[in-house]
C-alpha atoms as a PDB file:
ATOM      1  CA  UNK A   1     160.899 191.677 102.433  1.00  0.00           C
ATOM      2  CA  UNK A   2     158.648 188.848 102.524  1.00  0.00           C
ATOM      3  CA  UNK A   3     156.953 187.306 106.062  1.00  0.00           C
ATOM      4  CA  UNK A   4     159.051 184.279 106.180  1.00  0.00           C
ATOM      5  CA  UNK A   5     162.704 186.533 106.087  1.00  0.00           C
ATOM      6  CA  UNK A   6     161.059 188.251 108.751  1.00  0.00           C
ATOM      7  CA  UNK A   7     160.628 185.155 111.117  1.00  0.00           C
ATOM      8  CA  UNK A   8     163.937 183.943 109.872  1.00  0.00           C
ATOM      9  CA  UNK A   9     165.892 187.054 110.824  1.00  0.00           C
ATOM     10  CA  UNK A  10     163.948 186.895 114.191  1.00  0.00           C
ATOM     11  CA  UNK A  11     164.569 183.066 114.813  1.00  0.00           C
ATOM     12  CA  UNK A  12     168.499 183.994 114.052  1.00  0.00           C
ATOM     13  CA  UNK A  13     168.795 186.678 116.580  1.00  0.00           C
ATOM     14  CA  UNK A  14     169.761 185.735 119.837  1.00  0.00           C
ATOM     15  CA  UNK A  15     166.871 185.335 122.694  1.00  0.00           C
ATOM     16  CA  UNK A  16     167.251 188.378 124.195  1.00  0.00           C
ATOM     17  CA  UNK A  17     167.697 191.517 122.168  1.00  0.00           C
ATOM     18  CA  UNK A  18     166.962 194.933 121.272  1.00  0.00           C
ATOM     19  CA  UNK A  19     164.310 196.179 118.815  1.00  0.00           C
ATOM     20  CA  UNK A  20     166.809 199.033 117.846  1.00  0.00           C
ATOM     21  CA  UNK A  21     169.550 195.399 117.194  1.00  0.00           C
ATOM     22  CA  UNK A  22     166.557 193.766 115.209  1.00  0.00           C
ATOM     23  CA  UNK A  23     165.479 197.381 112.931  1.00  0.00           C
ATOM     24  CA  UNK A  24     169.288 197.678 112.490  1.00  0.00           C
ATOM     25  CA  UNK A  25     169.728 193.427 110.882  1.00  0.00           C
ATOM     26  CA  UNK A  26     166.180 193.824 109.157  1.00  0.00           C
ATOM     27  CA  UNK A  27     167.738 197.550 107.447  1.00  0.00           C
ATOM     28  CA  UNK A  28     170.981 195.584 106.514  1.00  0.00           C
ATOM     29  CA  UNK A  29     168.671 192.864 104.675  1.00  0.00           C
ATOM     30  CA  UNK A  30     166.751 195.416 103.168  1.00  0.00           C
ATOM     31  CA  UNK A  31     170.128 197.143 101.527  1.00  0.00           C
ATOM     32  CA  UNK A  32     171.334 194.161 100.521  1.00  0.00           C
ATOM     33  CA  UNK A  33     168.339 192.961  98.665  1.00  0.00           C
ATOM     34  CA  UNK A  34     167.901 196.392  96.755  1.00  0.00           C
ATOM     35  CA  UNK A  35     171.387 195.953  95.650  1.00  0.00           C
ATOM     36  CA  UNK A  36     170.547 192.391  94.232  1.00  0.00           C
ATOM     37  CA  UNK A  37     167.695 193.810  92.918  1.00  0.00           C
ATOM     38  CA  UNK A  38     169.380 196.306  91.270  1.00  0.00           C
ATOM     39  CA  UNK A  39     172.259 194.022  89.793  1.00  0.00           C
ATOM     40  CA  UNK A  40     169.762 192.090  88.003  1.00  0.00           C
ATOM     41  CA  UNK A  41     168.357 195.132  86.601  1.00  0.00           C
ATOM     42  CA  UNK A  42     171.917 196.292  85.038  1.00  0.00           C
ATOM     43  CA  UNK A  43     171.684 199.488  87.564  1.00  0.00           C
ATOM     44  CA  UNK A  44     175.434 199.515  88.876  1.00  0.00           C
ATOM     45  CA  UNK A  45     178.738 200.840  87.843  1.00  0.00           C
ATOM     46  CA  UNK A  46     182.001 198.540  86.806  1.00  0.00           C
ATOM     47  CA  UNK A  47     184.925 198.707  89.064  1.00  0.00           C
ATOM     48  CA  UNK A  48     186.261 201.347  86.298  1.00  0.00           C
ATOM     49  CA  UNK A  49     183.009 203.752  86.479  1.00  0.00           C
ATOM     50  CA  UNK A  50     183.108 203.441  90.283  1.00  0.00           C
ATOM     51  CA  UNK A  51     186.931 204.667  90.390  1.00  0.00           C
ATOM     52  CA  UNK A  52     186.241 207.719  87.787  1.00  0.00           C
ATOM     53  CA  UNK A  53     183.058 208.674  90.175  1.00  0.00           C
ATOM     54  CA  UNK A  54     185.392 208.899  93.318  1.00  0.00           C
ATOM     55  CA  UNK A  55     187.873 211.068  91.449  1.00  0.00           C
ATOM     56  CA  UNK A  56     185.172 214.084  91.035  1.00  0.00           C
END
């Protein structure tokens, strides 16, 4: 996460809040942008591989 999501996500939350509300948006964030991350590298399974992993 770079310094200026930081300040964003902070400037977005309301003006009173909790750090455990802030840790919890900043950990969101950080899962979605190692899923990007990983989509661009190829690392994920098709809708097909996902189904045949929740079978086992």
């Amino acid at each position: 996460m770079r310094k200026v999501q930081l300040i964003e996500t902070i400037k977005d939350m309301p003006e009173e809040f909790s750090v455990e509300d802030l840790i919890e948006r900043l950990m969101v964030l950080q899962k979605i942008e190692e899923a990007q991350q990983q989509v661009q590298s190829g690392q994920f399974y098709t809708d097909e591989e996902a189904e045949k992993k929740l079978e086992k």
